[in-house]
C-alpha atoms as a PDB file:
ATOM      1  CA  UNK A   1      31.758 -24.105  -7.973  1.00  0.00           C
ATOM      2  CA  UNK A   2      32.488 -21.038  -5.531  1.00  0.00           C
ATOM      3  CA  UNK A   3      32.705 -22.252  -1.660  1.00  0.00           C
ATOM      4  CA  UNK A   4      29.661 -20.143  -1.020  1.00  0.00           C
ATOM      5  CA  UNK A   5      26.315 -21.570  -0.525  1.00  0.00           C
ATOM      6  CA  UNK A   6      24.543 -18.692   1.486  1.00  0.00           C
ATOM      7  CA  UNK A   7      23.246 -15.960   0.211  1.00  0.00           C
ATOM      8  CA  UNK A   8      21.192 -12.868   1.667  1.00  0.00           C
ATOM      9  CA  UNK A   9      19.772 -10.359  -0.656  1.00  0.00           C
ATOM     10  CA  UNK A  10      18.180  -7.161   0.817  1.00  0.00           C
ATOM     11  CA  UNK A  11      16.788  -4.241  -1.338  1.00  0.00           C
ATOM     12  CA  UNK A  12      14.426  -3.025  -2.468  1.00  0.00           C
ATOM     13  CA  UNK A  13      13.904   0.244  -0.291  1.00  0.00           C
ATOM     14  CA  UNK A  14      12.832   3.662  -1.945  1.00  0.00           C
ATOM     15  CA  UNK A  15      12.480   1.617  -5.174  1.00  0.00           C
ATOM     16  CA  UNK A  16      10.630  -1.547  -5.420  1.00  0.00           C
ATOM     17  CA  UNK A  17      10.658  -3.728  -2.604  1.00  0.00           C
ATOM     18  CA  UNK A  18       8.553  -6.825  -5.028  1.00  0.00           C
ATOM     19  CA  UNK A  19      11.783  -6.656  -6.963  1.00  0.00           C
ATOM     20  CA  UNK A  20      15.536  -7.418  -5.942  1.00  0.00           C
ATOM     21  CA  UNK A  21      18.462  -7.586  -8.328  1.00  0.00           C
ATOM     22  CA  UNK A  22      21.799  -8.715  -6.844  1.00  0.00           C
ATOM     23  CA  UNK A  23      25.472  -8.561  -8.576  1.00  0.00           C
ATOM     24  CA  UNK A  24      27.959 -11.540  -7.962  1.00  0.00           C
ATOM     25  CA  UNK A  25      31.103 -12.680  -8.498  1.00  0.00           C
ATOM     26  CA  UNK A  26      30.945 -15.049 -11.620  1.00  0.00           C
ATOM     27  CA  UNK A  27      29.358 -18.137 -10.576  1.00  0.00           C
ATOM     28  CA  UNK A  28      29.845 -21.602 -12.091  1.00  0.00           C
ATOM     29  CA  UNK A  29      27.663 -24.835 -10.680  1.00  0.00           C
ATOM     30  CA  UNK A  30      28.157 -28.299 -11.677  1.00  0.00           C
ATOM     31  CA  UNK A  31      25.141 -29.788 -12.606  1.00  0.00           C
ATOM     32  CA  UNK A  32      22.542 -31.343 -10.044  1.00  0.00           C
ATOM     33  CA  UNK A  33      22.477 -27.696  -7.945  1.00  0.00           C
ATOM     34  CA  UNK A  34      19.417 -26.710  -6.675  1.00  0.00           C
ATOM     35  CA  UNK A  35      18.994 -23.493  -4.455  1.00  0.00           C
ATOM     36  CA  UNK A  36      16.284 -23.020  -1.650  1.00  0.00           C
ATOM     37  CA  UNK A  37      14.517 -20.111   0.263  1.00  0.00           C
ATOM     38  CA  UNK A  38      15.565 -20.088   3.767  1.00  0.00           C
ATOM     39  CA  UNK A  39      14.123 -16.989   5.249  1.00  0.00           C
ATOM     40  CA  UNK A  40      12.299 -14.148   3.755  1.00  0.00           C
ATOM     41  CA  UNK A  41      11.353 -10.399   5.493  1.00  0.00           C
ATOM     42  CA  UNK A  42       9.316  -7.821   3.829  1.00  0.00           C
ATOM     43  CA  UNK A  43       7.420  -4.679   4.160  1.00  0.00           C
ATOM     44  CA  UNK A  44       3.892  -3.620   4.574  1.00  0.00           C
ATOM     45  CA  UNK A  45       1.707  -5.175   1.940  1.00  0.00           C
ATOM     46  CA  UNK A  46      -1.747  -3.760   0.617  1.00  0.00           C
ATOM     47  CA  UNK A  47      -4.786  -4.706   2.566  1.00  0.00           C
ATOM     48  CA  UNK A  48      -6.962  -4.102   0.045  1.00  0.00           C
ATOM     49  CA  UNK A  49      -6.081  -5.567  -3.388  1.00  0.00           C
ATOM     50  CA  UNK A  50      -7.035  -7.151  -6.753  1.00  0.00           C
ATOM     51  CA  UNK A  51     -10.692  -8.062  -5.996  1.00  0.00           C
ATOM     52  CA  UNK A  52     -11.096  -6.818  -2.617  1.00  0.00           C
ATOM     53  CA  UNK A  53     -11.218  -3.204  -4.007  1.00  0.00           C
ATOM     54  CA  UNK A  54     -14.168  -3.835  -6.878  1.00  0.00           C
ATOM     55  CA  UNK A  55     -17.862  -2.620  -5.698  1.00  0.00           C
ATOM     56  CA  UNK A  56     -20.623  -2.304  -8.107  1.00  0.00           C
ATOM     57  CA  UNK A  57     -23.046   0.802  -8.560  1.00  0.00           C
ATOM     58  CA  UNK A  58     -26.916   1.115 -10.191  1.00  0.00           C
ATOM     59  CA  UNK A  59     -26.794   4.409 -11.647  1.00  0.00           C
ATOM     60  CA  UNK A  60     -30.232   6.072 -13.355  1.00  0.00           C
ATOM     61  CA  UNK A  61     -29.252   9.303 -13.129  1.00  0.00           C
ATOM     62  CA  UNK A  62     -27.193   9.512 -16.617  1.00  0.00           C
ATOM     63  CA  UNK A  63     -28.533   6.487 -18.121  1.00  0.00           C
ATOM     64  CA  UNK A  64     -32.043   5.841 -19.934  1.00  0.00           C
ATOM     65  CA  UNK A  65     -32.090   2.653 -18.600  1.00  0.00           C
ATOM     66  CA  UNK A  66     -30.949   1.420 -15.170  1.00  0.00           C
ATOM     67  CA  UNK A  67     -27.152  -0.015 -15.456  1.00  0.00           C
ATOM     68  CA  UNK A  68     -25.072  -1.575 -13.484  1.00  0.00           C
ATOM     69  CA  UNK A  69     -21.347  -0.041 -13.180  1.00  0.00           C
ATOM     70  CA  UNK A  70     -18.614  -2.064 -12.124  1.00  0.00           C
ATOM     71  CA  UNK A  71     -16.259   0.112 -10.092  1.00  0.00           C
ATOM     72  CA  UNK A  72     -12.798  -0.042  -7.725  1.00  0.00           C
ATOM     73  CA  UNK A  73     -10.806   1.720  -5.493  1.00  0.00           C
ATOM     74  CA  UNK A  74      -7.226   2.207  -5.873  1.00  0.00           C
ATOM     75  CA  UNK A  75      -5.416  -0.968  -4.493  1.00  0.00           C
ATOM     76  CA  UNK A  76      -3.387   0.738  -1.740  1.00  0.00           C
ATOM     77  CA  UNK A  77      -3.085   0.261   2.109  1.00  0.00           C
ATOM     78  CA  UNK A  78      -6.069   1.588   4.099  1.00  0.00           C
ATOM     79  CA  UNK A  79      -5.515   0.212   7.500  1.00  0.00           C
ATOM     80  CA  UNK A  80      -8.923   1.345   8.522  1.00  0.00           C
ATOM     81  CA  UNK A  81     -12.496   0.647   7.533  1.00  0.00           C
ATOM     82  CA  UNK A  82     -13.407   4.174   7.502  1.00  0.00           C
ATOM     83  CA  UNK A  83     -10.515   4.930   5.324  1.00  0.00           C
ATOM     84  CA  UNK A  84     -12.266   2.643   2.358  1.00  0.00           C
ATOM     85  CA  UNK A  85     -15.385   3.582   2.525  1.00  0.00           C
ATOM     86  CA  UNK A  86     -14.646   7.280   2.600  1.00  0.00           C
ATOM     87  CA  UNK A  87     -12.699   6.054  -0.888  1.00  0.00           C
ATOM     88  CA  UNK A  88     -15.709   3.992  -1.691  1.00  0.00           C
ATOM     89  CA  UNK A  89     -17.569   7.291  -1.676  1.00  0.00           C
ATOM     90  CA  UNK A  90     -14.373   9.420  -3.688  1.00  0.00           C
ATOM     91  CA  UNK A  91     -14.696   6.910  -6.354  1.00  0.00           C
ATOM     92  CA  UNK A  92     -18.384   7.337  -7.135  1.00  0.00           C
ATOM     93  CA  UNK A  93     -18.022  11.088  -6.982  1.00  0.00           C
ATOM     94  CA  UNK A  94     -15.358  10.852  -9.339  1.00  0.00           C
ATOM     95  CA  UNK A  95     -18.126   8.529 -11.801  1.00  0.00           C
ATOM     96  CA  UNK A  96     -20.274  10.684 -11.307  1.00  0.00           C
ATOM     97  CA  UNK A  97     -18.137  13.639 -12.251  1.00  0.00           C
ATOM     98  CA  UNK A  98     -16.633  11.938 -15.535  1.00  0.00           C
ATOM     99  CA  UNK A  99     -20.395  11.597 -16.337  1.00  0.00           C
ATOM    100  CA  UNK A 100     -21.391  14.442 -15.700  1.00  0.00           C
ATOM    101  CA  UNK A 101     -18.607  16.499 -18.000  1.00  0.00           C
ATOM    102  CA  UNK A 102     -19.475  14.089 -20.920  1.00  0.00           C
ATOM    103  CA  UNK A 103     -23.513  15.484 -20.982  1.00  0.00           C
ATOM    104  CA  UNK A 104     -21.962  18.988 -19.523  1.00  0.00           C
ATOM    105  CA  UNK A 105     -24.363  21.149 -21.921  1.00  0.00           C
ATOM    106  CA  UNK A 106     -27.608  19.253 -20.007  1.00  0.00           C
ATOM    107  CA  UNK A 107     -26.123  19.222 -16.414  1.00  0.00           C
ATOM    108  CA  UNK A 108     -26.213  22.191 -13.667  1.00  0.00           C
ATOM    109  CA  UNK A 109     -25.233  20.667 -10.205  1.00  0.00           C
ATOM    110  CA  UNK A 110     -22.861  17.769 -10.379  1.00  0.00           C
ATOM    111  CA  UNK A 111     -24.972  14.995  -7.913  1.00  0.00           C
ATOM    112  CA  UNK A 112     -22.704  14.134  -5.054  1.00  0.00           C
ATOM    113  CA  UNK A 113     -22.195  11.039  -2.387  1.00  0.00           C
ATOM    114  CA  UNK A 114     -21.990  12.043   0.713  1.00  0.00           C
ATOM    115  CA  UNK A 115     -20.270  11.576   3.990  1.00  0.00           C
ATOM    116  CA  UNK A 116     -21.809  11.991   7.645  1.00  0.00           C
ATOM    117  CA  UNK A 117     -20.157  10.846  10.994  1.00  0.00           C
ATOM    118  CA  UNK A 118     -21.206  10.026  14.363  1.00  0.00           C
ATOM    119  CA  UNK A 119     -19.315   9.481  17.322  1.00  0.00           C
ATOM    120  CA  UNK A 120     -22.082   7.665  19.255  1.00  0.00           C
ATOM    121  CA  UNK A 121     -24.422   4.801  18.638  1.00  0.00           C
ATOM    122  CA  UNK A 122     -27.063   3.192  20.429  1.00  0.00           C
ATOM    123  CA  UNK A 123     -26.004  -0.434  18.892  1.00  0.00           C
ATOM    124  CA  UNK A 124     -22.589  -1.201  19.858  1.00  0.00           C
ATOM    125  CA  UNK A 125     -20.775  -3.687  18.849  1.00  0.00           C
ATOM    126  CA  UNK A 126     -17.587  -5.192  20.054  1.00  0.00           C
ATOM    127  CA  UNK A 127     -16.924  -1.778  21.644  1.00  0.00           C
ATOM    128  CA  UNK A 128     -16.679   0.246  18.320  1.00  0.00           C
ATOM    129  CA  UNK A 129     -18.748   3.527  18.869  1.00  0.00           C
ATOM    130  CA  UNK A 130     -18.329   6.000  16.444  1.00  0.00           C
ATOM    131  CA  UNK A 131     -19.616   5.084  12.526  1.00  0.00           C
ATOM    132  CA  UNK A 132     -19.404   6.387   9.131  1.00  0.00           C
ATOM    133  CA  UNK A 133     -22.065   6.775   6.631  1.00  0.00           C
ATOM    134  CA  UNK A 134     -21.798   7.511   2.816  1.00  0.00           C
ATOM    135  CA  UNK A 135     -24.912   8.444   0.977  1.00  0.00           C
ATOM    136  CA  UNK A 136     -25.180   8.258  -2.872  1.00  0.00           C
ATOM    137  CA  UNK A 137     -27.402  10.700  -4.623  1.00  0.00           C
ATOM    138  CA  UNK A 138     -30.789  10.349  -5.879  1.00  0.00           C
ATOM    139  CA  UNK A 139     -30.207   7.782  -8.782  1.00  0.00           C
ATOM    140  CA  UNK A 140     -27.576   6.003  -7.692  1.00  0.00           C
ATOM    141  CA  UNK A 141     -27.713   3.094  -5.713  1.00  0.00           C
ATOM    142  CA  UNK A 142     -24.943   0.823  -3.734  1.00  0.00           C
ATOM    143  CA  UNK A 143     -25.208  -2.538  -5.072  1.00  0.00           C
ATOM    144  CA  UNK A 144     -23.783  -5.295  -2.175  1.00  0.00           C
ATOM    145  CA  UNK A 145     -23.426  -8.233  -4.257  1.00  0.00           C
ATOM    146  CA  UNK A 146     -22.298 -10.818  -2.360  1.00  0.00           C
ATOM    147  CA  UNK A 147     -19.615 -11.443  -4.560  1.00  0.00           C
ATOM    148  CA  UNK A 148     -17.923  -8.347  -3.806  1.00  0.00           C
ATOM    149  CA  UNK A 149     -15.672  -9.093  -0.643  1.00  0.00           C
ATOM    150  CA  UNK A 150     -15.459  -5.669   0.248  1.00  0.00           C
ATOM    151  CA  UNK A 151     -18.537  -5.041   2.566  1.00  0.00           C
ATOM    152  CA  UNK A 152     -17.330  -7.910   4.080  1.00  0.00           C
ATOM    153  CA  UNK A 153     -14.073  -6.950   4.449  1.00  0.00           C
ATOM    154  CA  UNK A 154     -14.682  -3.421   6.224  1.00  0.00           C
ATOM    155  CA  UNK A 155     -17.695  -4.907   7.744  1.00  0.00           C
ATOM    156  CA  UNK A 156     -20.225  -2.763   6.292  1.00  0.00           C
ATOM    157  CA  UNK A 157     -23.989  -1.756   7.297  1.00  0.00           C
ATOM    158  CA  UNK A 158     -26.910  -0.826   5.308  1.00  0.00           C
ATOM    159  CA  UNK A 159     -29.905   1.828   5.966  1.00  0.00           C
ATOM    160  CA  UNK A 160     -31.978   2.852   3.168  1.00  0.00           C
ATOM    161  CA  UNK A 161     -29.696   3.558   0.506  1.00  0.00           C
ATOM    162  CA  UNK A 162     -26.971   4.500   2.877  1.00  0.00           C
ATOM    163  CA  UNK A 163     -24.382   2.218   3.719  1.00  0.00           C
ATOM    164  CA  UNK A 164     -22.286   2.801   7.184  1.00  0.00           C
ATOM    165  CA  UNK A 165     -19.115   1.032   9.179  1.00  0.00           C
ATOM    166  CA  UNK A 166     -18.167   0.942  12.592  1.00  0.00           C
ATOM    167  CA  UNK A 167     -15.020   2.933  12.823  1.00  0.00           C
ATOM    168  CA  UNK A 168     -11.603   1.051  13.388  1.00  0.00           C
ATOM    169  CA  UNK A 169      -8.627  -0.936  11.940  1.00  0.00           C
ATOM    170  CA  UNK A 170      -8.961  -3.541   9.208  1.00  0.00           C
ATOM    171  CA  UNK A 171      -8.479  -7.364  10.515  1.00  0.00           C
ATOM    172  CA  UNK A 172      -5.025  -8.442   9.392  1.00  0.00           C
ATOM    173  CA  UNK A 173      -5.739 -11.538   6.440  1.00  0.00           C
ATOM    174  CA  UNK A 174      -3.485 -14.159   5.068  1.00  0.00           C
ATOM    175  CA  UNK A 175      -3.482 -14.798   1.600  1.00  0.00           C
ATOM    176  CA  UNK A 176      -0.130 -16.267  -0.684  1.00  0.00           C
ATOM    177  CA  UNK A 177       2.448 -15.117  -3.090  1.00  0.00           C
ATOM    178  CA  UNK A 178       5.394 -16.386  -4.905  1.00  0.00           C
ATOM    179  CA  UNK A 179       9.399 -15.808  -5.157  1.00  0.00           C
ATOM    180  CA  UNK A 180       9.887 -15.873  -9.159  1.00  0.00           C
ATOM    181  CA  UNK A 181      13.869 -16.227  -9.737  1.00  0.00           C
ATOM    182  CA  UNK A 182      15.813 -15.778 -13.100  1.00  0.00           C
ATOM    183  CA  UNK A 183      18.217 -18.852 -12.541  1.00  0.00           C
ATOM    184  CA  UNK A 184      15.591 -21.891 -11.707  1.00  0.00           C
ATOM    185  CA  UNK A 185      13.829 -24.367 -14.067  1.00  0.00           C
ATOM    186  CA  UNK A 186      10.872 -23.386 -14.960  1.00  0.00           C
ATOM    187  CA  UNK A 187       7.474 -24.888 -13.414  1.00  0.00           C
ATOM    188  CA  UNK A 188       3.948 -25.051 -14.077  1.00  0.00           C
ATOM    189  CA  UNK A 189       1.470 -21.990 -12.277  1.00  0.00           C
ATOM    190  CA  UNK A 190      -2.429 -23.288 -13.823  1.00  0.00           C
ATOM    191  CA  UNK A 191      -0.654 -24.676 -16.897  1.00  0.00           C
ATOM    192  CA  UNK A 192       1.714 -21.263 -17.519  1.00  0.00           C
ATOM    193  CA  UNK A 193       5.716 -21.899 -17.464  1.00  0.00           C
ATOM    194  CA  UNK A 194       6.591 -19.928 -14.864  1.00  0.00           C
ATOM    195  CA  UNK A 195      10.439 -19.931 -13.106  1.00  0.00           C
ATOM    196  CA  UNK A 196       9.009 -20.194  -9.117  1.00  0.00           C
ATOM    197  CA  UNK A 197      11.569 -21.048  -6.295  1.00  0.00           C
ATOM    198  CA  UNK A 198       8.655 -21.305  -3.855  1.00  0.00           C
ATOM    199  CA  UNK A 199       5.440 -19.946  -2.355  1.00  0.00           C
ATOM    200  CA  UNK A 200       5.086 -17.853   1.174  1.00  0.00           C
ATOM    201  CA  UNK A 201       2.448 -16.267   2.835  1.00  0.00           C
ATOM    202  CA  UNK A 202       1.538 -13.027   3.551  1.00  0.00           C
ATOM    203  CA  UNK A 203      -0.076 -11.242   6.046  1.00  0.00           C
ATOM    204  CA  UNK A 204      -1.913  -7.445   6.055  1.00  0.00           C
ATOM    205  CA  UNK A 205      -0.274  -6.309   9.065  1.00  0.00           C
ATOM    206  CA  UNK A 206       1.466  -3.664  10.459  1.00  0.00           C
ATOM    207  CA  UNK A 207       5.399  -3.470  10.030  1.00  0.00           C
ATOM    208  CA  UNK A 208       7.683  -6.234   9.124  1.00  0.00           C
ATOM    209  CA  UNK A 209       6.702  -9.782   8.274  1.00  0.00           C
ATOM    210  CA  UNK A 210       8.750 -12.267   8.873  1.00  0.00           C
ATOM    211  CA  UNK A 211       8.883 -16.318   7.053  1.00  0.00           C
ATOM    212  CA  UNK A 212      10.866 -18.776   7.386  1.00  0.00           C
ATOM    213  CA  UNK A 213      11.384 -22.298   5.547  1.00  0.00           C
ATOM    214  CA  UNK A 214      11.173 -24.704   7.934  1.00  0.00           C
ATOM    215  CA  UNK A 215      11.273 -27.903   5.439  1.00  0.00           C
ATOM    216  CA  UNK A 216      13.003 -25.669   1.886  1.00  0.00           C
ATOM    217  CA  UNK A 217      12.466 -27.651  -1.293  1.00  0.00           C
ATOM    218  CA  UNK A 218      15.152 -27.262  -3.671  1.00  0.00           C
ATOM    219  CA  UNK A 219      14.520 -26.687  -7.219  1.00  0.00           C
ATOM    220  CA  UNK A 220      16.983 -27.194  -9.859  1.00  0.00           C
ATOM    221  CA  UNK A 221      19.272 -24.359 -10.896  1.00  0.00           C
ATOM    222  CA  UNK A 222      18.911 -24.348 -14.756  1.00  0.00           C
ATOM    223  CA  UNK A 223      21.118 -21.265 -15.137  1.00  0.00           C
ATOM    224  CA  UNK A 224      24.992 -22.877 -14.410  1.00  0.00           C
ATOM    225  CA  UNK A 225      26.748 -19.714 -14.806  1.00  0.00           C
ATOM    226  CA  UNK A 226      25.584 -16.491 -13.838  1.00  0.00           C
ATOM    227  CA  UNK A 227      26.642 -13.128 -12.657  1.00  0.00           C
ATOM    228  CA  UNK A 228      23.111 -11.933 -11.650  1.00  0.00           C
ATOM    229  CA  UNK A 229      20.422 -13.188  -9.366  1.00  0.00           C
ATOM    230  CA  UNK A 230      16.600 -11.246  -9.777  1.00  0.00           C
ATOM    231  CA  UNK A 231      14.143 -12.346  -7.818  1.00  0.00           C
ATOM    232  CA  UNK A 232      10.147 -10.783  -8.195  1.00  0.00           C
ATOM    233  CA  UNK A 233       7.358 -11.120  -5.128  1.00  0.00           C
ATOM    234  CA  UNK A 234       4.209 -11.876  -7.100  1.00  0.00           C
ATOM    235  CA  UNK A 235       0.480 -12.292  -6.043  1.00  0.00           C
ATOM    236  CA  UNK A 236      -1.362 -15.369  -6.989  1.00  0.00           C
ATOM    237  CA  UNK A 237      -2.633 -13.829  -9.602  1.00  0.00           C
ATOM    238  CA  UNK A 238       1.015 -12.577 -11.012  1.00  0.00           C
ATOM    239  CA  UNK A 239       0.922  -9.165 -10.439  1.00  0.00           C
ATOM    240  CA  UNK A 240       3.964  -7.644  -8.414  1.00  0.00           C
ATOM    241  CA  UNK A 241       3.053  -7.555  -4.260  1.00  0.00           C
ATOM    242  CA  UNK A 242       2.272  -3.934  -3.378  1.00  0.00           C
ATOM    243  CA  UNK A 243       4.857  -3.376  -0.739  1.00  0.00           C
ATOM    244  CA  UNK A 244       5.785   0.047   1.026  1.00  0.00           C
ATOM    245  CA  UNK A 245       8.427   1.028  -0.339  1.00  0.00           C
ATOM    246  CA  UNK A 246      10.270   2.860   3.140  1.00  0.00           C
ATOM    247  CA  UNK A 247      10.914  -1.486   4.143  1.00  0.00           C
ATOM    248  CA  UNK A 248      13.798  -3.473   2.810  1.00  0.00           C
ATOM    249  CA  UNK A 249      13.057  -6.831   1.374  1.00  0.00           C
ATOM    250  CA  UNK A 250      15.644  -9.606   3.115  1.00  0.00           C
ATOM    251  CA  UNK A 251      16.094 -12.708   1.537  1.00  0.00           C
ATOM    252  CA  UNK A 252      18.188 -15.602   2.430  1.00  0.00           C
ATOM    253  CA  UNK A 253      18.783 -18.398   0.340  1.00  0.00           C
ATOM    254  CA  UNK A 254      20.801 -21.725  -0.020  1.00  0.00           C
ATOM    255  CA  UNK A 255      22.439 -23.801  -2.514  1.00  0.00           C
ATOM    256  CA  UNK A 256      22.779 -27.450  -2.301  1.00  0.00           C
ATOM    257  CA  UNK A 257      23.361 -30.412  -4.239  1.00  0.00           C
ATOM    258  CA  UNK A 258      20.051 -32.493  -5.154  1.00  0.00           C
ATOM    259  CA  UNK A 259      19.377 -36.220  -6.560  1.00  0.00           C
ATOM    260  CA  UNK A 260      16.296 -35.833  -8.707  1.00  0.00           C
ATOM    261  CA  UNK A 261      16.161 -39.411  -9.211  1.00  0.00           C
END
């Protein structure tokens, strides 16, 4: 095989950061190769995703019964708890608006949820002084199940049939993905085949984030001769990590003989 056992692979910027593609030189390994993660450094990820952005609604405005309506914001980085609930509120307008157009003949005034702000409040807590309050119409009401993580995630308050936050950032929260790679033997993800060099976390903060490898497992290289390397950042549920797309995505990995016996 080639001398070369290092590799770094950045890309990823002004395209898709969750997925890197690499040209080489044509490789050959003998067989009993496996290759490792050794460092990995990526952009700013979503901080609200997947189920985090799912809220449900009781309307009885446009229904003859009362239903519930499962709803979600647009998975997207918000950095801010005002930020999502002011999308909280966009998103039931924009219900509210598709409903209204479908029964246009019998509507007049589209009902609207609205926003109010205050920049003083006699509870304070943890220093935060200014809130945010979205009211739905008459009809509608905000339904905080408990199994909807986002009123816990922007910390959310409720009044009546108002629901309010504290203004201020998001906390940063941990949560794991996966490098998938083209040229490794496949594995097992909850009984799926799946070709996974490793798992890493990540974190909902602010500019880069950095991992590295302290103990790398090698897998097996099932691919012996290649010209290409792709690798894909996935979520734990397999969808592609949300990254912005003005970071790079570094990658450093090694190749190494293995015994797997």
């Amino acid at each position: 095989m080639s001398h070369i056992r290092t590799m770094h692979i950045i890309g990823g910027r002004n395209a898709n950061p969750a997925v890197l593609r690499t040209k080489l030189e044509p490789m050959k390994l003998e067989d009993n190769m496996g290759i490792a993660a050794k460092f990995i450094a990526f952009g700013e990820v979503s901080d609200m995703r997947g189920s985090d952005c799912n809220f449900i609604i009781k309307d009885s405005i446009f229904e003859q019964e009362e239903v519930y309506v499962p709803l979600s914001i647009p998975e997207g980085r918000y950095v801010t708890r005002e930020k999502v609930l002011v999308e909280i509120k966009k998103t039931i307008n924009s219900y509210l608006n598709s409903k209204a157009l479908s029964i246009l003949s019998s509507v007049i005034t589209v009902p609207e949820c609205t926003t109010a702000s205050s920049e003083s409040q006699v509870l304070v807590v943890n220093d935060y002084t200014a809130t945010i309050t979205i009211t739905p119409p008459k009809g509608i009401e905000i339904v905080p199940k408990e199994n909807n993580s986002i009123w816990s995630i922007i910390k959310a308050f409720r009044q009546n049939t108002s629901v309010w936050v504290f203004t201020g950032d998001l906390e940063d929260r941990t949560g794991m993905a996966f490098i998938y790679m083209n040229i490794v033997e496949n594995s097992y993800i909850n009984g799926k085949k799946s070709r996974v060099l490793t798992a890493f976390p990540v974190q909902s903060k602010s500019g880069y984030s950095y991992h590295e490898f302290a103990n790398s497992n090698y897998i097996p290289v099932e691919v012996k001769e290649f010209t290409e390397i792709e690798i894909e950042l996935r979520d734990i549920q397999g969808k592609l990590l949300n990254i912005d797309k003005s970071y790079d995505t570094i990658i450093s990995l090694h190749i190494s003989p293995i015994n797997r016996y």
